[in-house]
Protein backbone atom coordinates (compact mmCIF):
# COMPACT_ATOMS: atom_id res chain seq x y z
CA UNK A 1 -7.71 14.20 -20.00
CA UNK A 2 -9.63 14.88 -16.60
CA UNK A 3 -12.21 17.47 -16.03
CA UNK A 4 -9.67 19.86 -14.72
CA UNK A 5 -7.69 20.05 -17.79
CA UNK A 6 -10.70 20.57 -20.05
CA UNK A 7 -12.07 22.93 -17.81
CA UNK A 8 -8.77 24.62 -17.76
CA UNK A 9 -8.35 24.76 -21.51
CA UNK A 10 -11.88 26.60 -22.08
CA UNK A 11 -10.30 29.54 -19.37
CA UNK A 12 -13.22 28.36 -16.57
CA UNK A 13 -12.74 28.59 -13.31
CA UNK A 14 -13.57 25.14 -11.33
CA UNK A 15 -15.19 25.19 -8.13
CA UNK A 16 -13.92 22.66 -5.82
CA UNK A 17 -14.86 21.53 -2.85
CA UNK A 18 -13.02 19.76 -0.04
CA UNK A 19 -14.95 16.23 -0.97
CA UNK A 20 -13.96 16.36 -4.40
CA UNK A 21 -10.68 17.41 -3.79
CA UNK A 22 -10.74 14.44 -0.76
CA UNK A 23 -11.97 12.00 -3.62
CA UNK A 24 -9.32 13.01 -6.20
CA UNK A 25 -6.24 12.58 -3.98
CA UNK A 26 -7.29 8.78 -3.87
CA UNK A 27 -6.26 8.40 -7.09
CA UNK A 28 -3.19 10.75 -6.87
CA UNK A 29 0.61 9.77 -7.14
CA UNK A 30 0.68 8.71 -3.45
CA UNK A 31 -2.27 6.85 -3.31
CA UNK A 32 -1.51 4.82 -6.52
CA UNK A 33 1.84 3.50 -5.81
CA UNK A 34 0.50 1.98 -2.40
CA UNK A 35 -2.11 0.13 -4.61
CA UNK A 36 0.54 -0.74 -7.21
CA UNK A 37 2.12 -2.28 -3.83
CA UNK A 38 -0.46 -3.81 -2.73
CA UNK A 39 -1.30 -5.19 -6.63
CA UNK A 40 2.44 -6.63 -5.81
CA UNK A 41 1.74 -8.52 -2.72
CA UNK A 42 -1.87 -10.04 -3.96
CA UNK A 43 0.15 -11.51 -7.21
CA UNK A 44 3.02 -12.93 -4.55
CA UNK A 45 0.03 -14.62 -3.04
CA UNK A 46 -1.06 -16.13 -6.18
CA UNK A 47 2.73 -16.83 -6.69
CA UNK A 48 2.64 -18.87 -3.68
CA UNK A 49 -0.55 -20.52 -3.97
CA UNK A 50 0.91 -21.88 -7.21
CA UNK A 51 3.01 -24.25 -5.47
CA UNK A 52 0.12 -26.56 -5.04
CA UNK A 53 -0.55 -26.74 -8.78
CA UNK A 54 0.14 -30.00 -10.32
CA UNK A 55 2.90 -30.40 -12.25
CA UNK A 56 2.48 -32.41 -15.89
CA UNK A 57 6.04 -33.85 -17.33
CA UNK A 58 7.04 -35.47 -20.10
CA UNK A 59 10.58 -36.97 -21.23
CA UNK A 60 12.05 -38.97 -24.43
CA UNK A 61 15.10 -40.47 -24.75
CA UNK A 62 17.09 -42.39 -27.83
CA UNK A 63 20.29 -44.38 -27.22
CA UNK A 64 22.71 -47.01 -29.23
CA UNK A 65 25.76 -49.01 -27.67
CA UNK A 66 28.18 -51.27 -29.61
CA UNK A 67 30.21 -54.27 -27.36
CA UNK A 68 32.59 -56.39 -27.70
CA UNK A 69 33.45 -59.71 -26.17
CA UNK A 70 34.07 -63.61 -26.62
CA UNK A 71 31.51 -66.53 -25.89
CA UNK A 72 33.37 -69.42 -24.98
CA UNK A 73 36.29 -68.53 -26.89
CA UNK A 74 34.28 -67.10 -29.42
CA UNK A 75 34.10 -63.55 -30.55
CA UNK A 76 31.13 -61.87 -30.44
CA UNK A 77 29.65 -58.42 -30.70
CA UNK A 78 26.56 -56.52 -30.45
CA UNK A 79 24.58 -53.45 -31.46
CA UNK A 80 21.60 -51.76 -29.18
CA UNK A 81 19.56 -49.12 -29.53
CA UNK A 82 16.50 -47.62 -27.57
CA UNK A 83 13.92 -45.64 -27.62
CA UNK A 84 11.62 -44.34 -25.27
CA UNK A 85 8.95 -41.86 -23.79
CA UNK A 86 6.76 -40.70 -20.55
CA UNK A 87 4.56 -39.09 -19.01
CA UNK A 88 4.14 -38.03 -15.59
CA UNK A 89 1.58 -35.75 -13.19
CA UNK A 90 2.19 -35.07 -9.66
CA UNK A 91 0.48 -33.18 -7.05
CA UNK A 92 1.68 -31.58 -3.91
CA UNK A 93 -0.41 -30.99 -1.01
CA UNK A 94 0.10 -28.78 2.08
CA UNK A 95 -0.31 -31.77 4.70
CA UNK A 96 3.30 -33.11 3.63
CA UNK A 97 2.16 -35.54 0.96
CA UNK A 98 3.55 -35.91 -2.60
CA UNK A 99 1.73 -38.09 -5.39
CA UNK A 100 2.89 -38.86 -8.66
CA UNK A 101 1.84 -41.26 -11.77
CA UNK A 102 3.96 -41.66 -14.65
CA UNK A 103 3.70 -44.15 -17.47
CA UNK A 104 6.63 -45.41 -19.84
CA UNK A 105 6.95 -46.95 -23.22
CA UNK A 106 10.00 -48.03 -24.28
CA UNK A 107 11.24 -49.57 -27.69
CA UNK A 108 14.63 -52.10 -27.50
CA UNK A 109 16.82 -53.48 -30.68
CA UNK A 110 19.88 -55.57 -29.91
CA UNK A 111 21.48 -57.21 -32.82
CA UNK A 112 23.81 -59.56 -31.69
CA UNK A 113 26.58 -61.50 -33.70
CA UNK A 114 28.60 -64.64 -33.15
CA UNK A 115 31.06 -67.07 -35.96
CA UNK A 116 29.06 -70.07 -34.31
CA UNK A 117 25.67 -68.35 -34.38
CA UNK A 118 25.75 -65.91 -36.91
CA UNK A 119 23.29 -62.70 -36.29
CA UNK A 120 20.67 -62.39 -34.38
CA UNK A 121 18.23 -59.67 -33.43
CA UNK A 122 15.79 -59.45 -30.60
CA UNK A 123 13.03 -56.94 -30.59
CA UNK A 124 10.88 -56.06 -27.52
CA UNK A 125 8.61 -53.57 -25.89
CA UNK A 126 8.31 -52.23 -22.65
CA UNK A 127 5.75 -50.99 -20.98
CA UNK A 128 5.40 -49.44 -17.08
CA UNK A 129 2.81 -47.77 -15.19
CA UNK A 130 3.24 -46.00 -11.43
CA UNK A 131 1.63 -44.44 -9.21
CA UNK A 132 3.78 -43.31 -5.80
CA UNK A 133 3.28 -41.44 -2.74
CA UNK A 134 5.67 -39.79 -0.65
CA UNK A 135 4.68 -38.53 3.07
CA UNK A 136 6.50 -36.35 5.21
CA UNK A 137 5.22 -38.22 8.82
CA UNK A 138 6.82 -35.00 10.82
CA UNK A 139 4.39 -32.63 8.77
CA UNK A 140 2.05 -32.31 11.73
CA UNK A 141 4.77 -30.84 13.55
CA UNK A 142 5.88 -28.34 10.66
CA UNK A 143 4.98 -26.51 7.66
CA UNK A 144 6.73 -27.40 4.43
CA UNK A 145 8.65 -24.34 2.49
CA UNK A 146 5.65 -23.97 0.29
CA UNK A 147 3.52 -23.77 2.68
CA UNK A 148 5.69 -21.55 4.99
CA UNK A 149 6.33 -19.29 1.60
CA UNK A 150 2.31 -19.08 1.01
CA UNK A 151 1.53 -18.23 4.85
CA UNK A 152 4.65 -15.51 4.15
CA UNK A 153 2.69 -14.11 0.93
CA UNK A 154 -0.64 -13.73 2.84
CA UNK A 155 1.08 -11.96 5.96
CA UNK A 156 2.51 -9.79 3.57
CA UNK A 157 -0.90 -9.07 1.71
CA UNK A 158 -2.05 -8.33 5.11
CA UNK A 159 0.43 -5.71 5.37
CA UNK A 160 0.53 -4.11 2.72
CA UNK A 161 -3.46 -3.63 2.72
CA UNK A 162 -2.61 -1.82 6.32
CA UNK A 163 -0.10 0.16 4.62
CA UNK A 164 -2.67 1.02 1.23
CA UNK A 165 -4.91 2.44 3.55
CA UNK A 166 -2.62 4.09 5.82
CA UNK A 167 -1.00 5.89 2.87
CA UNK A 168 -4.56 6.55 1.66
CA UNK A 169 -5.19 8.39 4.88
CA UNK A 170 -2.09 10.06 4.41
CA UNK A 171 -2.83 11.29 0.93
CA UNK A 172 -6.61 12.39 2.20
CA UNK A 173 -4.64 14.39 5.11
CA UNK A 174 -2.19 16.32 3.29
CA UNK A 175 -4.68 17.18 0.76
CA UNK A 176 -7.31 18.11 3.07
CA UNK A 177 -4.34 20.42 4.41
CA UNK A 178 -2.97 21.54 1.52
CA UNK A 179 -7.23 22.25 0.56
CA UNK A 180 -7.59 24.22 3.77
CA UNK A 181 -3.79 26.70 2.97
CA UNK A 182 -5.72 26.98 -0.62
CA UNK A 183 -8.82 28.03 0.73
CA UNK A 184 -7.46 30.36 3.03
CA UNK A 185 -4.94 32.11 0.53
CA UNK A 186 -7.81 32.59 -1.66
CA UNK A 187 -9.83 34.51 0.90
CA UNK A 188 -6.83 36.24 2.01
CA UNK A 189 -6.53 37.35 -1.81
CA UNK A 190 -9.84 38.34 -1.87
CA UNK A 191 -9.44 40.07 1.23
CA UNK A 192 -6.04 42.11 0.12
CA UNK A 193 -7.96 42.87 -3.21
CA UNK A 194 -11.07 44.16 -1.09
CA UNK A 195 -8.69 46.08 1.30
CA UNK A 196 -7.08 47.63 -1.89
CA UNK A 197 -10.01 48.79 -3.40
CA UNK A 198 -11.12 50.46 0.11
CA UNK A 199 -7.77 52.43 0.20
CA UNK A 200 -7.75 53.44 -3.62
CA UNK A 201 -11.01 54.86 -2.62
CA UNK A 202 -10.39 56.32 0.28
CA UNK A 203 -7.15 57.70 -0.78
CA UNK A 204 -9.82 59.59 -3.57
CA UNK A 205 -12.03 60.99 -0.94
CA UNK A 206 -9.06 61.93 0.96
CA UNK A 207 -7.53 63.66 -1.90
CA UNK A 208 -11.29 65.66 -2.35
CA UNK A 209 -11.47 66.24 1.04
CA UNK A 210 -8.08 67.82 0.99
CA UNK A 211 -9.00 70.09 -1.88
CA UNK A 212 -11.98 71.28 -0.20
CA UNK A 213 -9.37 72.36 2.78
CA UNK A 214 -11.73 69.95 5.38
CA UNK A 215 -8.22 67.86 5.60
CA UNK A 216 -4.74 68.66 5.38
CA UNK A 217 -2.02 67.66 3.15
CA UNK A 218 -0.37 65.05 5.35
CA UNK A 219 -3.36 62.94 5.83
CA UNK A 220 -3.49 62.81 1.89
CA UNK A 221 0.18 61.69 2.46
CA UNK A 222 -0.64 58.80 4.34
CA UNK A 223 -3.84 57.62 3.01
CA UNK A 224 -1.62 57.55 -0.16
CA UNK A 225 1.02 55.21 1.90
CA UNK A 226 -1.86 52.90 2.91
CA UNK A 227 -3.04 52.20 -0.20
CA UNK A 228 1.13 51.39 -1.44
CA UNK A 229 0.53 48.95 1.59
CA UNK A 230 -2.34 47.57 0.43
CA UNK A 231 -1.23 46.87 -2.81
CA UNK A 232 1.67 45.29 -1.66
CA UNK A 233 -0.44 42.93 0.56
CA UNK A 234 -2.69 41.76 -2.32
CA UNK A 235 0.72 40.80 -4.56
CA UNK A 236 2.02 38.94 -1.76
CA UNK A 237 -1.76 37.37 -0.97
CA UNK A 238 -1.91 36.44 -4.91
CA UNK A 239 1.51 34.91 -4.89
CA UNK A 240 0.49 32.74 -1.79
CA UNK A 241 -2.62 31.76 -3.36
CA UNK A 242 -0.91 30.84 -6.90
CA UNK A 243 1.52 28.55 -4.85
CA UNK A 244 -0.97 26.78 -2.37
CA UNK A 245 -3.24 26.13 -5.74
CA UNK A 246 -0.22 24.60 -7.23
CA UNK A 247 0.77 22.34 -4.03
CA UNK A 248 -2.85 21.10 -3.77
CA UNK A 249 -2.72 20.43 -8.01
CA UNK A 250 1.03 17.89 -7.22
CA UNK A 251 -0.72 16.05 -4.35
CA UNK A 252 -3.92 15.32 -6.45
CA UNK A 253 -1.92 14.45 -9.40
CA UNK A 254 -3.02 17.22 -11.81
CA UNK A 255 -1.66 19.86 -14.14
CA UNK A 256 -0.20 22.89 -12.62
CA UNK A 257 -1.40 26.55 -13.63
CA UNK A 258 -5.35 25.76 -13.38
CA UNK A 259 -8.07 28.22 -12.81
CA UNK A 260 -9.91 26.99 -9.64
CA UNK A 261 -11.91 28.45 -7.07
CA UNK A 262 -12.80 26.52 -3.89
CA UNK A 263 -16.14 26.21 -2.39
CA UNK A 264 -17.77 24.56 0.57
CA UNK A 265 -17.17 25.16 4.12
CA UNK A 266 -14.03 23.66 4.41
CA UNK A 267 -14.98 21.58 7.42
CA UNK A 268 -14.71 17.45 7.10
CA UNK A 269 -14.30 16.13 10.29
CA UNK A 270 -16.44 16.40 13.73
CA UNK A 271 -15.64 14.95 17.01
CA UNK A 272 -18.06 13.16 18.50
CA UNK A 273 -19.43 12.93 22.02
CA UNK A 274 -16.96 10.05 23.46
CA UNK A 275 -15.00 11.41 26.27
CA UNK A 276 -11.24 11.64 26.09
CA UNK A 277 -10.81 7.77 27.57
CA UNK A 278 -13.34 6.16 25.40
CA UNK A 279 -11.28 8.35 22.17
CA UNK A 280 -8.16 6.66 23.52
CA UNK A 281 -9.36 3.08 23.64
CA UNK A 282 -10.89 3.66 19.81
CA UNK A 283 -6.73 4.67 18.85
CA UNK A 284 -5.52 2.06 20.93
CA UNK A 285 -7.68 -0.60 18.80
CA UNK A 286 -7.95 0.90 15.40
CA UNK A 287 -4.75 3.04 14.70
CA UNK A 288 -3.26 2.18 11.46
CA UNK A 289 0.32 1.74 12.98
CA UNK A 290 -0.49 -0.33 15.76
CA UNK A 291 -2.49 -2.63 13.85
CA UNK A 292 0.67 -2.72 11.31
CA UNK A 293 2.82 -3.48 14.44
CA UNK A 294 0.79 -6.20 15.80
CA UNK A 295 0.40 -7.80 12.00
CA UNK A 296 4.16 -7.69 12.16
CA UNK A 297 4.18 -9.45 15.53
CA UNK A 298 1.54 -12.30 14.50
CA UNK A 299 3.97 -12.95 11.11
CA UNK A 300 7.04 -12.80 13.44
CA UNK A 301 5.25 -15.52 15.56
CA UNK A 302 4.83 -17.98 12.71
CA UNK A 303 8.16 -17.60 11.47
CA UNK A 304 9.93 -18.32 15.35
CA UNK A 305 7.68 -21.17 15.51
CA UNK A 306 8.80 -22.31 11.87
CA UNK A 307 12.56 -21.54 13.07
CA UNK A 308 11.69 -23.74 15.98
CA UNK A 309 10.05 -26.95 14.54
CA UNK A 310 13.27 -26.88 12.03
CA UNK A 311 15.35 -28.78 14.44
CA UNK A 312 13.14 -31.78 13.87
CA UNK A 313 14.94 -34.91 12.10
CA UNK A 314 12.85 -35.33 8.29
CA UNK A 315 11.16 -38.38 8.23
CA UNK A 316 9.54 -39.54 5.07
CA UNK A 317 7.62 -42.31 4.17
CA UNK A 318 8.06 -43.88 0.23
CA UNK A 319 5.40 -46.60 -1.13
CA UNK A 320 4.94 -47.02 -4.66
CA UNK A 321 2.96 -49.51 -6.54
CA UNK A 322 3.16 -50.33 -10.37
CA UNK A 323 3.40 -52.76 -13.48
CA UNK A 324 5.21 -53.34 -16.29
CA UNK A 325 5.05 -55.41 -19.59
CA UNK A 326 7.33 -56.78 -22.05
CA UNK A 327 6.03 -58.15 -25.57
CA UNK A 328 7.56 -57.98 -28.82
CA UNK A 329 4.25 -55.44 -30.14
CA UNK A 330 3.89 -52.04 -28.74
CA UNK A 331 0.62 -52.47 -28.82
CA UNK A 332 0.35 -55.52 -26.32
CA UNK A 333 3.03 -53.87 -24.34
CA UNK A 334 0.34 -51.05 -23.43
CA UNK A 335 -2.55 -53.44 -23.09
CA UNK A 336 -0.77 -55.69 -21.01
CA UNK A 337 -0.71 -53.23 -18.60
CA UNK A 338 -4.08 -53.54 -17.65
CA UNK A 339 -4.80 -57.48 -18.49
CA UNK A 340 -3.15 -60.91 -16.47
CA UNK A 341 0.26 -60.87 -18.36
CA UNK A 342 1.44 -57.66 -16.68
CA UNK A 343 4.19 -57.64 -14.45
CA UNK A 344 3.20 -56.07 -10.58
CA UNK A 345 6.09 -54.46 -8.68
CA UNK A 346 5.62 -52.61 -5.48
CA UNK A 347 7.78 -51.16 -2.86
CA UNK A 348 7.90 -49.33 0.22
CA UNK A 349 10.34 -47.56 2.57
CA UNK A 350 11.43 -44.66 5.20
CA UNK A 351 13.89 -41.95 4.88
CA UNK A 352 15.23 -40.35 8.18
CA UNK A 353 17.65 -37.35 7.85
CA UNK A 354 19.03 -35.32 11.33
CA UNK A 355 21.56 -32.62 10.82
CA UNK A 356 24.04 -32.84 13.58
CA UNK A 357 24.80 -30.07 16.20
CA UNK A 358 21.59 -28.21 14.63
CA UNK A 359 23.23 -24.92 14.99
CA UNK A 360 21.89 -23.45 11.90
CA UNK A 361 18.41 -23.95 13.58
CA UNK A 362 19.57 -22.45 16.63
CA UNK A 363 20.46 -19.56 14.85
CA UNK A 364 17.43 -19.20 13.42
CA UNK A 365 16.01 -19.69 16.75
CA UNK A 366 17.91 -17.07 18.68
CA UNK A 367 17.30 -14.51 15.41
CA UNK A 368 13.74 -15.03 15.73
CA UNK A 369 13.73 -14.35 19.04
CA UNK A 370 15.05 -11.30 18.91
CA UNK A 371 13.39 -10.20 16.03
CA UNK A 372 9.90 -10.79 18.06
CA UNK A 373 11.03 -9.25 21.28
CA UNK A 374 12.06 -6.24 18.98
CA UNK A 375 8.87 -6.09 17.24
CA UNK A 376 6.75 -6.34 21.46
CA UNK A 377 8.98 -3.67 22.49
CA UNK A 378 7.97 -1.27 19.11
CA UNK A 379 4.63 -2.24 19.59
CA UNK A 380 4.73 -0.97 23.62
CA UNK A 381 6.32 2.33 22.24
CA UNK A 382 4.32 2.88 19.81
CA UNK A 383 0.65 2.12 22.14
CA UNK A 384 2.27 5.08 24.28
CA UNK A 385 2.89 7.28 21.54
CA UNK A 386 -0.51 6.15 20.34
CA UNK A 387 -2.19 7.27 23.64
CA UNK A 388 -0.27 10.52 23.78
CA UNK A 389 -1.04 11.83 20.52
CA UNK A 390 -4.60 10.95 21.23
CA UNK A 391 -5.15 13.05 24.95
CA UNK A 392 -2.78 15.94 22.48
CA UNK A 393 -5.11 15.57 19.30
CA UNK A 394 -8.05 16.03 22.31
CA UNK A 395 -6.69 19.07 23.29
CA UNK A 396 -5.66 20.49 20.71
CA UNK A 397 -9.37 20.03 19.03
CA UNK A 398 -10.75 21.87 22.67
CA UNK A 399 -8.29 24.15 22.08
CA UNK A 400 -8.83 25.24 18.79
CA UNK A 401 -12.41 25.29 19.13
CA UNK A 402 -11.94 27.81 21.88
CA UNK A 403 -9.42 29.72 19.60
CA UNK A 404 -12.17 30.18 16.72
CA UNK A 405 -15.07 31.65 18.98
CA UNK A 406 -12.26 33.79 20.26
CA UNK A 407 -11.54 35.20 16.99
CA UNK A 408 -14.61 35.59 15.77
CA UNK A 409 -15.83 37.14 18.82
CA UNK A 410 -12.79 39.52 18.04
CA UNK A 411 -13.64 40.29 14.66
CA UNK A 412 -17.46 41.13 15.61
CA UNK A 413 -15.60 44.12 17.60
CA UNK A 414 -12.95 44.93 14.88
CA UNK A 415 -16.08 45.55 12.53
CA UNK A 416 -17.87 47.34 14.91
CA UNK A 417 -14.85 49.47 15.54
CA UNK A 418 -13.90 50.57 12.20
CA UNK A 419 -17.58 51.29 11.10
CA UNK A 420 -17.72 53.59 14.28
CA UNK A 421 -14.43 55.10 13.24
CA UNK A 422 -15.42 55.97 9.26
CA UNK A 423 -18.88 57.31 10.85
CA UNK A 424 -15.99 59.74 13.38
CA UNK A 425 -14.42 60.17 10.40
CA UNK A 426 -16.75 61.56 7.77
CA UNK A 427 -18.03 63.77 10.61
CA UNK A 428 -14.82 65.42 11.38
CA UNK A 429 -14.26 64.08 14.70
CA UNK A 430 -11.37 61.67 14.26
CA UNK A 431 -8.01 61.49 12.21
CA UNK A 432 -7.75 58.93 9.41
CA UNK A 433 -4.71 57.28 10.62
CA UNK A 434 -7.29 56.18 13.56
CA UNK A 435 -9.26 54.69 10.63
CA UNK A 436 -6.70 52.83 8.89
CA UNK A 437 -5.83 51.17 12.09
CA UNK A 438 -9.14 49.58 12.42
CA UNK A 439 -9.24 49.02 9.11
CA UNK A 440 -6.20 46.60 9.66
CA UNK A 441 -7.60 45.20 12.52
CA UNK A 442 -11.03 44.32 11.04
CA UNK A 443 -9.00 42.26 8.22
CA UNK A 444 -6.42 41.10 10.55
CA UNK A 445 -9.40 39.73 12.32
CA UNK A 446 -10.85 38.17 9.64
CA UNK A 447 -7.62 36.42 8.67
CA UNK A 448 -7.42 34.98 12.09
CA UNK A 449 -10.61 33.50 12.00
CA UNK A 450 -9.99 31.63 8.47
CA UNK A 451 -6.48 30.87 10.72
CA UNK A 452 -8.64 29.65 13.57
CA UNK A 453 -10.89 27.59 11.20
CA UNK A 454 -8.09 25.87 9.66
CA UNK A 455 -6.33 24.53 12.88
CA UNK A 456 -9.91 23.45 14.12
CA UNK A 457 -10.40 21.69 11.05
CA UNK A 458 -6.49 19.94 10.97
CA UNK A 459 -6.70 19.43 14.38
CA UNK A 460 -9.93 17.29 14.09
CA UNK A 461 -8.15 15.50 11.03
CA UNK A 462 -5.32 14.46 13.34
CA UNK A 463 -7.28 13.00 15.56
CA UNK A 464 -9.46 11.31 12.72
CA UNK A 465 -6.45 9.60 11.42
CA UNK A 466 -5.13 8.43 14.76
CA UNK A 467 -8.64 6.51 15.25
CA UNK A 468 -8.26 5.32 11.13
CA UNK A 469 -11.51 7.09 10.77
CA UNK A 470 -10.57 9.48 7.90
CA UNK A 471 -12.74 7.56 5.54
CA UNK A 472 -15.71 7.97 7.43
CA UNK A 473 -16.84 11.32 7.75
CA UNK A 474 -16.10 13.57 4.45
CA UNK A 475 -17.88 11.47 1.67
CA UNK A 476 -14.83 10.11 -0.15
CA UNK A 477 -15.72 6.37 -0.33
């Protein structure tokens, strides 16, 4: 059970800030399942890799035959049987060669009988040790399939580490975002519960001031519809801050229905000095979708140049050398392996294979190429999307950095106003309704500048992502 919950379950409210709620989201839904991915793609890599293991076999075998014949006129028949074992370990390795050793052991019967003869039976052992080597001479040239199929695994770790950490970003972004629409409900809400209290108690002075005849009935009348207003707003405001809360709670992973209450600034990300070219070239070499599309290109590469060198002939080269025995013991058959009475054998040869017409590799050719010119024209797009979401996240940082000192320098005059208008007021010289109206405007103002603060603060997190520098100004990790 996290903090939340047990926090939750004691009916305390939990501050939190924009870092911790920053810090959570990495381990939220989102963020999980791209490193459950990427968990996928390291084990395909170890998959791969395994292809080089060696490989340890072992085989037995029993047999018996029965024949029938004549010898010179003579019928004759006989009875075999056999029985046998080995053992074998080979080893693959990426430049193209295969080596294996195996060694045998074999046990033959064969009872033979004849009417000039009679029976006889011969016993004997067999004995064999190998060791061969097989080399593909074209492997300079080409990959083999395991090796292609590992280089495949690691280009696909590659990407999916690109895509864990853009999805990361993603999660940080929409729960900074979803933070910021929390925090700015809940100040709304406080604001609508503020603005209610101010009309309940103005609609009481209004009601005494009425009584004592300084006031007459109709401003009663509408103080009384200001404060229906009011109350209205801070429902609505409470709603909108139940359902933000709960958004923020889904994207960090958590139960719904908590009691939090956010603190901090709500600011993450700062631009720094660079001027708008030198922010351009930083997308242009670190954006998390254009170094995707160029890891895509690289892997696209390999597998056209694979696709090409598979219209080469195969060319292998075979050489074994080995010995056997043959003695009546089992024992001597095994020592005789290693002493003068074994038997040498050894052997060499070449194996040359060329498909004819070679389409299929054409095929593969033509598909490839296509594929990459796909990929380079992607890649083009996206470097120009790149560079104009980069010169818009600018602006739209300049802009909204303009828009905030706008609005507070607007709500420095909406407070001024409305305290000059309850000081007209409470000295007779101006009508309530003149009051309420600045009243609205002072917390219309100060919803525009939490407004203002928010699309400052997303508008600098747009432009953090696009440089894949989310991670390195709120401390998250």
């Amino acid at each position: 059970m996290t903090l939340l919950v047990l926090l939750a379950s004691v009916g305390m409210a939990r501050d939190l800030s924009l870092d911790e709620a920053l810090a959570t989201a990495l381990t939220g839904p989102a963020a999980r399942q791209a490193g459950l991915r990427l968990d996928q793609a390291r084990a395909a890599v170890t998959t791969a890799d395994g292809a080089w293991d060696p490989v340890l076999s072992a085989s037995a075998d029993a047999s018996t035959s029965r024949s029938r014949g004549f010898l010179a006129g003579t019928p004759t028949s006989s009875d075999a049987s056999a029985l046998g074992g080995s053992v074998g370990l080979s080893q693959a390795l990426p430049t193209g060669t295969t080596v294996a050793a195996t060694t045998s052991l074999r046990r033959d019967v064969m009872v033979s009988s004849s009417t000039l003869t009679g029976d006889q039976t011969q016993r004997n052992w067999t004995g064999a040790a190998k060791l061969s080597l097989t080399q593909d001479l074209l492997a300079p040239l080409r990959r083999s399939a395991a090796r292609t199929s590992e280089l495949a695994a690691e280009e696909a770790l590659v990407q999916a580490s690109l895509t864990e950490r853009a999805a990361a970003s993603d999660a940080i972004g929409q729960s900074a975002r979803a933070w910021w629409s929390w925090w700015a409900a809940n100040d709304q809400a406080e604001l609508a519960q503020l603005a209610e209290q101010d009309a309940i108690e103005l609609e009481e002075r209004t009601r005494t001031w009425v009584e004592a005849g300084r006031l007459a009935r109709l401003e009663l009348d509408r103080v009384t519809a200001e404060r229906l207003a009011a109350q209205r707003d801070r429902l609505a405001a409470d709603a909108e801050l139940r359902a933000t809360r709960d958004d923020l709670l889904v994207l960090l992973g958590e139960p719904l229905g908590q009691d939090l209450q956010p603190v901090g600034s709500g600011r993450a990300w700062t631009l720094d000095d660079a001027d708008e070219d030198a922010l351009v070239a930083d997308v242009l070499a670190r954006n998390p979708d254009l170094l995707l599309a160029r890891a895509q290109i690289d892997a696209q590469r390999r597998v056209l140049a694979d696709a090409r060198s598979s219209r080469l002939p195969t060319l292998d080269l075979t050489a074994a050398v080995g010995v056997g025995s043959l003695s009546e013991e089992a024992s001597e058959a095994v020592t005789d392996l290693w002493g003068e009475d074994g038997l040498p054998e050894a052997s060499v040869g070449l194996g040359l294979s060329v498909p004819i017409g070679g389409r299929a590799a054409r095929g593969r050719v033509q598909s490839g190429e296509a594929a990459l010119s796909a990929l380079e024209v992607g890649e083009q797009a996206a470097m120009a999307r790149a560079e104009a979401d980069a010169r818009a996240a600018v602006d739209a940082v300049q802009t909204a950095t303009a828009g905030l000192q706008l609005a507070e320098a607007r709500l420095e005059v909406a407070r001024s106003t409305e305290a000059g208008e309850r000081l007209r007021v409470e000295e007779g010289a101006a009508r309530l309704d003149e009051l309420i109206d600045a009243t609205r405007d002072r917390i219309s103002a100060e919803a525009d500048v939490r407004t203002a603060e928010v699309a400052l603060a997303s508008a600098e997190l747009d432009l953090a992502a696009l440089r894949d520098r989310v991670w390195e100004d709120p401390d998250v990790g």
